[in-house]
Protein backbone atom coordinates (compact mmCIF):
# COMPACT_ATOMS: atom_id res chain seq x y z
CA UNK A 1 228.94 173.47 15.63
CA UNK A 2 230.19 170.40 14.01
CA UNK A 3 227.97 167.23 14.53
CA UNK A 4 230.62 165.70 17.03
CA UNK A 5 230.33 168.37 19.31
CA UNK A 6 226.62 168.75 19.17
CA UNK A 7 227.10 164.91 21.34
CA UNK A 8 229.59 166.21 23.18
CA UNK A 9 227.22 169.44 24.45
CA UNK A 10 224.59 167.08 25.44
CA UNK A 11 227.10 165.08 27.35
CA UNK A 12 228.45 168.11 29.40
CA UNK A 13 224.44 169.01 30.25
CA UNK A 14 223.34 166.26 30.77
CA UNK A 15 226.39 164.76 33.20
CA UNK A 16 224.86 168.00 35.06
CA UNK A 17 221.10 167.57 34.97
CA UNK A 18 220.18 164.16 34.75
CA UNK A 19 217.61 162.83 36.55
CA UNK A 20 218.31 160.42 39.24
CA UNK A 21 217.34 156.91 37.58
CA UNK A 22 217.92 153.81 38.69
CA UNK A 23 218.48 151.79 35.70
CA UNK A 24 220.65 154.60 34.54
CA UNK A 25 223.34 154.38 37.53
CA UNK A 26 226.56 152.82 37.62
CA UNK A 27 225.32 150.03 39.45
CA UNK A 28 222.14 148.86 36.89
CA UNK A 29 222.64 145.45 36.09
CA UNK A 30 222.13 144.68 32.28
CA UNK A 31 218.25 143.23 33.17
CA UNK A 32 217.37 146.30 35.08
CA UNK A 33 218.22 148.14 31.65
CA UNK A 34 216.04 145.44 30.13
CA UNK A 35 213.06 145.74 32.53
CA UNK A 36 213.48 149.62 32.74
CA UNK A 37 213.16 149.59 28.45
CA UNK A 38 210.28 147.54 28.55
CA UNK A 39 208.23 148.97 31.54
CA UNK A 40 209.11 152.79 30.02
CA UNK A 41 207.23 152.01 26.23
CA UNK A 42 204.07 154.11 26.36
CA UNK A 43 204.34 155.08 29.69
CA UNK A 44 205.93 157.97 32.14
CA UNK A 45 208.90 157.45 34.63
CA UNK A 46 206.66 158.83 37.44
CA UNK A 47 204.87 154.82 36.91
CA UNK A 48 207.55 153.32 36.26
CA UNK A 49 210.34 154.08 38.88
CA UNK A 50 207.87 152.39 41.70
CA UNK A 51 207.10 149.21 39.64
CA UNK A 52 210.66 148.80 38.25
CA UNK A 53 211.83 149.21 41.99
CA UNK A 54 209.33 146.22 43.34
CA UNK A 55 209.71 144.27 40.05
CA UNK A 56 213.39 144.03 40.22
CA UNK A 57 213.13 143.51 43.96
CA UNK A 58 211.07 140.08 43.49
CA UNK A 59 213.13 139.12 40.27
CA UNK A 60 216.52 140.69 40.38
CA UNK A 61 217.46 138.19 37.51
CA UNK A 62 216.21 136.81 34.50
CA UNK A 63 216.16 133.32 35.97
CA UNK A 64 214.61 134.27 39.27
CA UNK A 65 211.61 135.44 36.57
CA UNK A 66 211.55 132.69 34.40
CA UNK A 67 211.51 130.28 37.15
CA UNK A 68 208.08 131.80 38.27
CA UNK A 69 204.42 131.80 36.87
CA UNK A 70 203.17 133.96 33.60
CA UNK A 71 200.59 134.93 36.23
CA UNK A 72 202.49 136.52 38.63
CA UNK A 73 204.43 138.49 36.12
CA UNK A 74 200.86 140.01 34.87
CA UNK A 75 199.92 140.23 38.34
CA UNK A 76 203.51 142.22 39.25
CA UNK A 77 202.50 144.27 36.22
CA UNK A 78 199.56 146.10 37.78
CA UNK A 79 198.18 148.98 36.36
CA UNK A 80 201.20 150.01 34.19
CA UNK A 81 199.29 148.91 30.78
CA UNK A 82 199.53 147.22 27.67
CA UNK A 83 200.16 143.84 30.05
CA UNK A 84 201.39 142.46 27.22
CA UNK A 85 205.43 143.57 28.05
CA UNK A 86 204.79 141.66 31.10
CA UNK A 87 204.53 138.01 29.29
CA UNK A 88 207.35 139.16 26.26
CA UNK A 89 209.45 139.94 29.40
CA UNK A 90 208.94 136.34 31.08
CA UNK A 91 209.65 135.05 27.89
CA UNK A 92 212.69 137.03 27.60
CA UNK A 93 214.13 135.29 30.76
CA UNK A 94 213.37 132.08 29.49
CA UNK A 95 214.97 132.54 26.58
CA UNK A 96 218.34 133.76 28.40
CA UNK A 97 217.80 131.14 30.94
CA UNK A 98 217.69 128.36 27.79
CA UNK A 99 220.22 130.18 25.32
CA UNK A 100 222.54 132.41 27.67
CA UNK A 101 223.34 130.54 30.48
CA UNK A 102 220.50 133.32 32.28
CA UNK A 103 222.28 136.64 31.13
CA UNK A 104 220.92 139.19 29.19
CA UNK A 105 223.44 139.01 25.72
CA UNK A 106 225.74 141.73 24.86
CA UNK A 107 225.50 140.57 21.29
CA UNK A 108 222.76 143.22 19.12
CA UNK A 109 221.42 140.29 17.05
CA UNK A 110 221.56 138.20 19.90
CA UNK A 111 219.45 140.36 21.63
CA UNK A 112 216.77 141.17 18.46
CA UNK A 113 216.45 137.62 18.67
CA UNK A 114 214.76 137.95 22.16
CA UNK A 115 211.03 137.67 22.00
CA UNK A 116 209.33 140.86 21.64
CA UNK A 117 212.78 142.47 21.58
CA UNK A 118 212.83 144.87 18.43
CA UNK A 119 214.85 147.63 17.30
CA UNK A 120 214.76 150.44 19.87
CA UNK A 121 215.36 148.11 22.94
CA UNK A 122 217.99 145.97 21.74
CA UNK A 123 219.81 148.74 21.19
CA UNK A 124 219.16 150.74 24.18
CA UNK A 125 220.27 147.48 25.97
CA UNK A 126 223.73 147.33 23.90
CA UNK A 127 224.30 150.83 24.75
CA UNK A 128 222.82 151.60 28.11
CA UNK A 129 224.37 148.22 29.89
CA UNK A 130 226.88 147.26 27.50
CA UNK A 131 228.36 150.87 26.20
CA UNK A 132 227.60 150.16 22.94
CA UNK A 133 227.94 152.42 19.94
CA UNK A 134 225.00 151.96 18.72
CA UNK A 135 222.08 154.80 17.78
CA UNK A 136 219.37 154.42 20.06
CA UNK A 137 216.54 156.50 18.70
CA UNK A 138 212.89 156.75 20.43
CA UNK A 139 210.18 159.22 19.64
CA UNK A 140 212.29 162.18 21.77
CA UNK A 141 215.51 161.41 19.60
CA UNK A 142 213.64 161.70 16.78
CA UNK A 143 212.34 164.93 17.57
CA UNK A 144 215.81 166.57 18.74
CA UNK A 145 217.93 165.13 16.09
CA UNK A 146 215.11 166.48 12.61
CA UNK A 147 215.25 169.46 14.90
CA UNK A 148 218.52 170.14 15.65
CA UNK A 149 220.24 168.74 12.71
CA UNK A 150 217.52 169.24 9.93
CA UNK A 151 215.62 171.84 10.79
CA UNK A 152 212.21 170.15 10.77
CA UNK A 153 209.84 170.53 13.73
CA UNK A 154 209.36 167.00 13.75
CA UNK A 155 209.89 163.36 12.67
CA UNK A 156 207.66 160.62 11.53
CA UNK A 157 205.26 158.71 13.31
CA UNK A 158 207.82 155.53 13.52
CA UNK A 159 211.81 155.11 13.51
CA UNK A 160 213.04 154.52 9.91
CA UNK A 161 216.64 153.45 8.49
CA UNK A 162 217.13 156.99 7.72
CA UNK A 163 217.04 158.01 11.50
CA UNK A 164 219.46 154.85 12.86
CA UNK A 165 221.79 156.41 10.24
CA UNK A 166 221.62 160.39 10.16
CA UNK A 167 221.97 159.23 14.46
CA UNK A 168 224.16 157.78 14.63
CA UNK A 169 226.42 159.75 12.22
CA UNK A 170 226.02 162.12 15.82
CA UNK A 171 227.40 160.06 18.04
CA UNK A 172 231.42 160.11 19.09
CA UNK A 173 233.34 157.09 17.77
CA UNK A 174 234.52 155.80 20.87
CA UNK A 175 231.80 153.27 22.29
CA UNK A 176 231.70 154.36 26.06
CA UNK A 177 231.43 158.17 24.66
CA UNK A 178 228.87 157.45 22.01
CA UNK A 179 226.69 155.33 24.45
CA UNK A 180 226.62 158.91 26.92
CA UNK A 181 225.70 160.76 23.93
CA UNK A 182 222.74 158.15 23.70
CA UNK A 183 221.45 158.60 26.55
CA UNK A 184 221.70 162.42 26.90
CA UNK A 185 219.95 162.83 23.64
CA UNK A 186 217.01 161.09 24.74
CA UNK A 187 217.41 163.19 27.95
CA UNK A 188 217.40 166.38 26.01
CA UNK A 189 214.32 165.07 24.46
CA UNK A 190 212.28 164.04 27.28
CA UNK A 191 213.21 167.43 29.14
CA UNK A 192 214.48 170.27 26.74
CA UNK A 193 213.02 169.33 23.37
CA UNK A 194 209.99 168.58 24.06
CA UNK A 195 206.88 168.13 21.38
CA UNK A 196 205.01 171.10 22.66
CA UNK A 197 206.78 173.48 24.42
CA UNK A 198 210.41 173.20 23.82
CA UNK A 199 212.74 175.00 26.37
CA UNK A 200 215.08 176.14 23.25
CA UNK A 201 216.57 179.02 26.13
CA UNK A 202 217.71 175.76 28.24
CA UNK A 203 219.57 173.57 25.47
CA UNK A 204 222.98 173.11 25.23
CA UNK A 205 222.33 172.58 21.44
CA UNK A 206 220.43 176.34 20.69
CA UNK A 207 223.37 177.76 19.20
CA UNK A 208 223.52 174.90 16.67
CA UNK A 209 219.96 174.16 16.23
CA UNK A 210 218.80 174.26 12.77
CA UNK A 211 215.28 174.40 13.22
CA UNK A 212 215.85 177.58 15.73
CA UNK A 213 218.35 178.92 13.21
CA UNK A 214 215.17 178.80 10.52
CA UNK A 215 212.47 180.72 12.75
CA UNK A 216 211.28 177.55 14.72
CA UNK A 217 208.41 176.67 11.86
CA UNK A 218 205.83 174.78 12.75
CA UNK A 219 205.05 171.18 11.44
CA UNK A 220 202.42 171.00 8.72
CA UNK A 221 201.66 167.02 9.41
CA UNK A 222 198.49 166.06 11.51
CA UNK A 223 198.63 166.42 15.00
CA UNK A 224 198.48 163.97 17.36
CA UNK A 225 195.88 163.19 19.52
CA UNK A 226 195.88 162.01 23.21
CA UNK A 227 194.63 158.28 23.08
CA UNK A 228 191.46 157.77 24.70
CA UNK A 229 191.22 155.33 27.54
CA UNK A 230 187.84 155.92 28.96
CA UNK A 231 185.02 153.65 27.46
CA UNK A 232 187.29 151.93 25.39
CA UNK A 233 188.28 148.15 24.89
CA UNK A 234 191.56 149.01 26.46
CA UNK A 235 189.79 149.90 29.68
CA UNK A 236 187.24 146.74 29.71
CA UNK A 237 190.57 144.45 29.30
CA UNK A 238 192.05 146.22 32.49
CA UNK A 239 189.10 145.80 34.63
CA UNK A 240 188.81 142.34 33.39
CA UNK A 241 192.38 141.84 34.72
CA UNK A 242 192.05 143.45 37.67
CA UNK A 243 189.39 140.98 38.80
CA UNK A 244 191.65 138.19 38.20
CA UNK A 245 194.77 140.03 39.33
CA UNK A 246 193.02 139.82 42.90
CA UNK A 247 192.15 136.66 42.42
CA UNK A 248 194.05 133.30 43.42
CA UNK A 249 192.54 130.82 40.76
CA UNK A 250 190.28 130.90 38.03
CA UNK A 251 186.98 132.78 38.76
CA UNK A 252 183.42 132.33 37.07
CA UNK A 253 182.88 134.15 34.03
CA UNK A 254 179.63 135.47 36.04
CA UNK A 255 182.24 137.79 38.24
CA UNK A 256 183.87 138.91 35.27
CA UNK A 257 180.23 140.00 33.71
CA UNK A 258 179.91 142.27 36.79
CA UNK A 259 182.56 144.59 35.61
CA UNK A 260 180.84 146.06 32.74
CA UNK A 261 177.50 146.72 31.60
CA UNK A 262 177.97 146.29 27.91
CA UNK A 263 177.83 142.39 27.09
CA UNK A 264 179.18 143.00 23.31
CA UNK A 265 182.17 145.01 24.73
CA UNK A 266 182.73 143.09 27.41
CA UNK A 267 182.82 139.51 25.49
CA UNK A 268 185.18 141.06 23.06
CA UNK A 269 187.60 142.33 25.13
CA UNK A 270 187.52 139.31 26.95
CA UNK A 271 188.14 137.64 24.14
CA UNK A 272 191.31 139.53 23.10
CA UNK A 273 192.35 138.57 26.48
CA UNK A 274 192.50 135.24 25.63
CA UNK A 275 194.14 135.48 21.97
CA UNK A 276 196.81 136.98 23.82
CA UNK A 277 197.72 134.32 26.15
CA UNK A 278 197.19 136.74 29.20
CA UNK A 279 194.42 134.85 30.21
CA UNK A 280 193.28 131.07 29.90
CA UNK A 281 189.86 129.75 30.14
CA UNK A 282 188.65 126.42 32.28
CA UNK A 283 185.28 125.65 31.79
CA UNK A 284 183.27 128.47 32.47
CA UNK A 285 186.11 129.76 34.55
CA UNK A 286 188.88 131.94 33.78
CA UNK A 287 192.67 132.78 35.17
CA UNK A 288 195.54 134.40 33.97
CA UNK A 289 197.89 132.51 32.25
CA UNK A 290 199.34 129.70 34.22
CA UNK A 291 197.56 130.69 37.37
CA UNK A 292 195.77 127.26 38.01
């Protein structure tokens, strides 16, 4: 099967199985692609869909978010984690708001020039809202395209040069049609293709796969391990947050001591808190950013 119509399978199945996405339907606006990219890093549609829905319901554009607090956009994040995406989203709309009139660019180096904006999701923007032909390649794309095309079980642990390229050399030349072919692979990844148990007898792309055509060998790198949340800084942080999530102002650091036992844990996660701007200190008080 030549690479163009390895695309153009994906297309057909998934124009026939995608989910039902909201930021994927013909009425997304370009910052509900934005949001949707951001909120979707590290974590599963099932948490998403919900806080995308109330998110974009409160700021349906990026001024409506830049015009309000840092605070309420950590508070609006709840307990999706790494709270971080909420802030480099706010940002985000301020930038627009200051350099593009409050719309999210069209323009790919426009948008890598976005704070916190890197490869994957400026390009997933471009594509997703724009139609685009760009290659958008996550950690699912990866995995289909060394499997399907190379014949390796899987890719590396990060999105190289080498991927954009041996990607995009799948995609249709037409924009519209390439930008489908985007978002199908990453489909066929999420659904099909999967790390662990691959549903080979449900892809469109079996009869061309090259890792099927070689036996499906398995990978010789390390495997990867669930990250651990329990007992670890990252779950400290999120209590810490929660506390002043609930909270209207700042609240004495003797509340926050109350949420766990270990005082050297505790201070540093606290403390990380802080160097990342999610949450400010007044006196012996804290808040989250700009919640004063």
């Amino acid at each position: 099967m030549p690479t163009t119509d390895l695309a153009e399978a994906a297309i057909r199945w998934y124009d026939a199985n995608a989910r039902d996405l909201p930021w994927r339907g013909p009425d997304a606006t370009p910052w509900g692609v934005l949001v949707s990219e951001v909120m979707l890093q590290q974590t599963p549609v099932s948490r998403v869909l919900p806080a995308w829905e109330a998110w974009m319901a409160r700021w349906p554009t990026p001024a409506a978010l830049a015009a309000d607090t840092p605070a309420e956009a950590i508070r609006m994040w709840g307990r999706l984690g790494y709270p971080r995406r909420a802030m480099r989203l706010r940002e985000c709309a301020v930038a627009m708001v200051e350099r593009h009139g409050g719309e999210v660019p069209a323009n790919l180096d426009e948008l890598l020039a976005l704070p916190g904006v890197g490869t994957y999701t400026a390009r997933a923007v471009a594509a997703f809202a724009y139609g685009q032909r760009h290659p958008v390649v996550d950690t699912n794309v990866r995995r289909l395209v060394a499997r399907a095309s190379q014949g390796e079980p899987d890719a590396g642990p990060t999105t190289t040069a080498a991927d954009l390229v041996t990607t995009e050399e799948l995609l249709p030349l037409e924009p519209a049609r390439a930008a489908r072919a985007s978002v199908a692979f990453m489909e066929l990844g999420a659904l099909i293709c999967t790390a662990r148990t691959p549903k080979c007898a449900d892809c469109p792309l079996v009869g061309a796969c090259a890792w099927r055509a070689s036996g499906r060998p398995a990978s010789t790198g390390p495997t990867r391990r669930p990250q651990q949340y329990a007992g670890t800084d990252r779950q400290v942080r999120g209590l810490l947050l929660a506390v002043l999530r609930a909270a209207t102002g700042p609240v004495p650091g003797t509340r926050l001591d109350l949420v766990w036992a270990d005082d050297v844990q505790r201070d540093r996660a606290l403390a990380s808190l802080l160097a990342d701007g999610l949450v400010e200190r007044h006196g012996e008080r804290y808040a989250l950013a700009g919640d004063v």
